[in-house]
Protein backbone atom coordinates (compact mmCIF):
# COMPACT_ATOMS: atom_id res chain seq x y z
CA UNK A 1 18.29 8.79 -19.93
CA UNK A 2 14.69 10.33 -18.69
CA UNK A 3 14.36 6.97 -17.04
CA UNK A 4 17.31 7.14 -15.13
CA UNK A 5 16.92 10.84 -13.95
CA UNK A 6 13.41 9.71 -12.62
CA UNK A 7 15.04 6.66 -10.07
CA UNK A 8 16.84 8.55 -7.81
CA UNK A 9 13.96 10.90 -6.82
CA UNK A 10 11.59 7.17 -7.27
CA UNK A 11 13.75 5.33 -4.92
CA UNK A 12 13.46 7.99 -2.36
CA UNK A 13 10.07 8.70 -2.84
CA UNK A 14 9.91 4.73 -1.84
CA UNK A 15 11.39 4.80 0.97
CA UNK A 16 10.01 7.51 2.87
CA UNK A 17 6.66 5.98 1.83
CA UNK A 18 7.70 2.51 3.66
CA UNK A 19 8.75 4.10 6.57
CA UNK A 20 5.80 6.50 7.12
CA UNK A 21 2.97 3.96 6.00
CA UNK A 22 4.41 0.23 6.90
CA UNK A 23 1.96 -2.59 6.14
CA UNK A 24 1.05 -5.37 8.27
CA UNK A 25 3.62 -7.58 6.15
CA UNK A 26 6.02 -5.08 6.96
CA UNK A 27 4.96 -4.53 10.12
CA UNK A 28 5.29 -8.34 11.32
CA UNK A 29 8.68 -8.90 9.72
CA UNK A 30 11.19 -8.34 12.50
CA UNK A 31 13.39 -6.66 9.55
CA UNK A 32 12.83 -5.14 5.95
CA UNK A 33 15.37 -7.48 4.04
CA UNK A 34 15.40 -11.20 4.35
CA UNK A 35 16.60 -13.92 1.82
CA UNK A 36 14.08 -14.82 -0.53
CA UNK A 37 12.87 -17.81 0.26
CA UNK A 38 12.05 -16.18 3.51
CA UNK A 39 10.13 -13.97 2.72
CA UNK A 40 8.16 -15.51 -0.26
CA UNK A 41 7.37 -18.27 2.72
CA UNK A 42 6.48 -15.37 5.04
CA UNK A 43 3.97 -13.83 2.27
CA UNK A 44 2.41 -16.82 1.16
CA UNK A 45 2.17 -18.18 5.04
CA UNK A 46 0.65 -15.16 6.01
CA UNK A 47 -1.62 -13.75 3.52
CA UNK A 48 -1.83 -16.15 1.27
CA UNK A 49 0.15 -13.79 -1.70
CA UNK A 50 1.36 -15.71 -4.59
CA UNK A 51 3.74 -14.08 -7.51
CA UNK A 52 1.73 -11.89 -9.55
CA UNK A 53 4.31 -9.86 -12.01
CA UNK A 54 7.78 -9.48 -11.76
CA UNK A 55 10.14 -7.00 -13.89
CA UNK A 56 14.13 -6.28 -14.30
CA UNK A 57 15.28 -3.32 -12.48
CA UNK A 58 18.58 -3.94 -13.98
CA UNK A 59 21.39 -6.25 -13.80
CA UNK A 60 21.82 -6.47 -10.37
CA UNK A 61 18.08 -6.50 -8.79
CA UNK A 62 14.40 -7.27 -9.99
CA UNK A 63 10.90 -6.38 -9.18
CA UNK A 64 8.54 -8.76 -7.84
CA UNK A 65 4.63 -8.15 -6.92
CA UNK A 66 3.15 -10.69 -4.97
CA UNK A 67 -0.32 -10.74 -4.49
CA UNK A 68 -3.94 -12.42 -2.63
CA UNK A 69 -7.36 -13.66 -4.14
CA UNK A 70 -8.15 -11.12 -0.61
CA UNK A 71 -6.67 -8.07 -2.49
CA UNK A 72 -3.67 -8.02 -0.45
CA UNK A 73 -0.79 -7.26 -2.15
CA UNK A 74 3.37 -7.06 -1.89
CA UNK A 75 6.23 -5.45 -3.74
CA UNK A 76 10.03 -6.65 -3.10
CA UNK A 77 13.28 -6.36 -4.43
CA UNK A 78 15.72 -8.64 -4.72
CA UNK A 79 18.96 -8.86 -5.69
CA UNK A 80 21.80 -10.95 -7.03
CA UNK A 81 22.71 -12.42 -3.83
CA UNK A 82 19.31 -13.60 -3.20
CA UNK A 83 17.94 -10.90 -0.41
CA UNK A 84 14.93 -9.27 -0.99
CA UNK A 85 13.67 -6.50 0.91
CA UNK A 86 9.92 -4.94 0.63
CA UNK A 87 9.24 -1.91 -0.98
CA UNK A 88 5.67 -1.38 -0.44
CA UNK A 89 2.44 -3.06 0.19
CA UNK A 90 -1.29 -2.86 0.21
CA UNK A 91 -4.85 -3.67 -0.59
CA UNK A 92 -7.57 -4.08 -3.42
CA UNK A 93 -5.35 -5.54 -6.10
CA UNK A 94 -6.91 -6.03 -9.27
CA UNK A 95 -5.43 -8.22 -12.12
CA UNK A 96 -6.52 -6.34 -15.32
CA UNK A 97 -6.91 -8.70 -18.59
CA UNK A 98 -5.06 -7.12 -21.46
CA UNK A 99 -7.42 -6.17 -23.91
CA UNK A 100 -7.36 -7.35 -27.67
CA UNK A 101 -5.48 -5.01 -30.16
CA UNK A 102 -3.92 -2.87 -26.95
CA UNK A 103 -0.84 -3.94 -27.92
CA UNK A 104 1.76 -1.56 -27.12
């Protein structure tokens, strides 16, 4: 229930961030929202950003973090139908190693 109280306000938050702070990814697509394929193409073509972590939203849309050796990194939607649209993006990506007995 907390969870759900928090998206709203998230998916907001989100959005103005996108709009007032648009990456170079962003920046270079002509729109937000493409079809997949399009845009995994476009990330990997472009900054070399290969699927890094990916998480269901719920049943209709998942989470999916691409990211560069460079640091570079991407976070998309998509949904059902196949269209994902970027969320956010940035730099200095690190990929953390989970540490033995930090089990949660």
């Amino acid at each position: 229930m907390k969870r759900n109280m928090i998206r709203g306000p998230l998916a907001l938050i989100l959005t103005t961030l996108i709009i007032a702070h648009p990456h170079s990814a962003a920046s270079q697509m002509m729109r937000s929202c493409a079809g997949r394929s399009e845009v995994v193409s476009f990330l990997d073509k472009n900054f070399a950003e290969k699927l890094t972590a990916v998480g269901l939203i719920n049943q209709n849309a998942i989470l999916e973090v691409y990211a560069a050796e460079s640091g570079t990194w991407t976070l998309i939607i998509t949904d059902v139908h196949g269209v994902s649209c970027l969320l956010l993006s940035g730099d200095s990506w690190e990929t953390i190693p989970a540490l033995p007995g930090l089990h949660t």
